[in-house]
Protein backbone atom coordinates (compact mmCIF):
# COMPACT_ATOMS: atom_id res chain seq x y z
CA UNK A 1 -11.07 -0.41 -17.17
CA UNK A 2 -12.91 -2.17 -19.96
CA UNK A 3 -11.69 -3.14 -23.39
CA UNK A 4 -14.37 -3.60 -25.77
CA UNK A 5 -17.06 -3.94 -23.65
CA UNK A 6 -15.51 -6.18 -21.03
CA UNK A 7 -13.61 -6.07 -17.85
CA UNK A 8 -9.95 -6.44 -18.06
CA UNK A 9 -8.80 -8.15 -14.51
CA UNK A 10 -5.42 -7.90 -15.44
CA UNK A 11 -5.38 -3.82 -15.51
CA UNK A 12 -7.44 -4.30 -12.05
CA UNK A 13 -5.15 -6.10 -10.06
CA UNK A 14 -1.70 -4.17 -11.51
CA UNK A 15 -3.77 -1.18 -10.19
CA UNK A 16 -4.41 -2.61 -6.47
CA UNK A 17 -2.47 -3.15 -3.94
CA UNK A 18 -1.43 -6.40 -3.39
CA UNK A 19 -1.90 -8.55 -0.76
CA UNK A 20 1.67 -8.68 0.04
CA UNK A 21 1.74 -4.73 0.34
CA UNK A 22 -1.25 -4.40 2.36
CA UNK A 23 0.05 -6.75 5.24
CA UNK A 24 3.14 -5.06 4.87
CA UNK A 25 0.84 -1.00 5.13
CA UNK A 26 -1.18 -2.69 7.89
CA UNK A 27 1.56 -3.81 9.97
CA UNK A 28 3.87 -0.67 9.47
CA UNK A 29 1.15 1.77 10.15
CA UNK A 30 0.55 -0.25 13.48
CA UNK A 31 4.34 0.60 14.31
CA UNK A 32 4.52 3.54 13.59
CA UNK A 33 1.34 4.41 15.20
CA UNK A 34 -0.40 5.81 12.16
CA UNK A 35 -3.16 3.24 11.75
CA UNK A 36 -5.14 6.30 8.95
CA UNK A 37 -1.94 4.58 6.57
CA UNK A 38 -3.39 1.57 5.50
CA UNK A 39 -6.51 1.19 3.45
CA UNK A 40 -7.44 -1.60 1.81
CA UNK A 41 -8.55 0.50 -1.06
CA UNK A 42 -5.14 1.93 -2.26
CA UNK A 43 -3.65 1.30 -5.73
CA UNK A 44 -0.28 -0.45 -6.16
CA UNK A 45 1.92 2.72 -6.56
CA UNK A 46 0.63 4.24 -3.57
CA UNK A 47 0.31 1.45 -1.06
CA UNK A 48 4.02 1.12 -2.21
CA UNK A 49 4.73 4.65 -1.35
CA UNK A 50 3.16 4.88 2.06
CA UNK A 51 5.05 1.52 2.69
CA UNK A 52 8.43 3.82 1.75
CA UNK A 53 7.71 6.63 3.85
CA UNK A 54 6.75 4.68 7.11
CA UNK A 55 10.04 2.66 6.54
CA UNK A 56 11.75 5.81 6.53
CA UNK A 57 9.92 7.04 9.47
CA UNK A 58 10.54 4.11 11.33
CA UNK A 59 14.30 3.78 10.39
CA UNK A 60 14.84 7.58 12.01
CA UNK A 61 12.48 6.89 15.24
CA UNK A 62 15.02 4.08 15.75
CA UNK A 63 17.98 6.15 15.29
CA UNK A 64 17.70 7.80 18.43
């Protein structure tokens, strides 16, 4: 992610996960018992997408 030669922090962070998301990972994955969920390494659109699925997970453990 460099543009001409130097680092573009705005194309960084849009890429990461935010901190918002990763308390958000870290907790859910604690819930649901699938602590291998969360890594602080993720990138925005996937953190986001592991934080959908354990929702969903957790929304049908609860349903019975």
């Amino acid at each position: 992610m460099q543009v001409q030669g130097k680092y573009d922090a705005k194309a960084f962070l849009m890429e990461q996960m935010t901190r918002a998301q990763g308390l958000r990972l870290k907790r859910l994955s604690e819930e649901a018992y699938q602590p291998a969920q969360y890594d602080r390494g993720l990138s925005f659109a996937e953190a986001a997408r592991r934080i959908q699925v354990l929702e969903a997970e957790i929304e049908l453990a609860n349903s019975f």
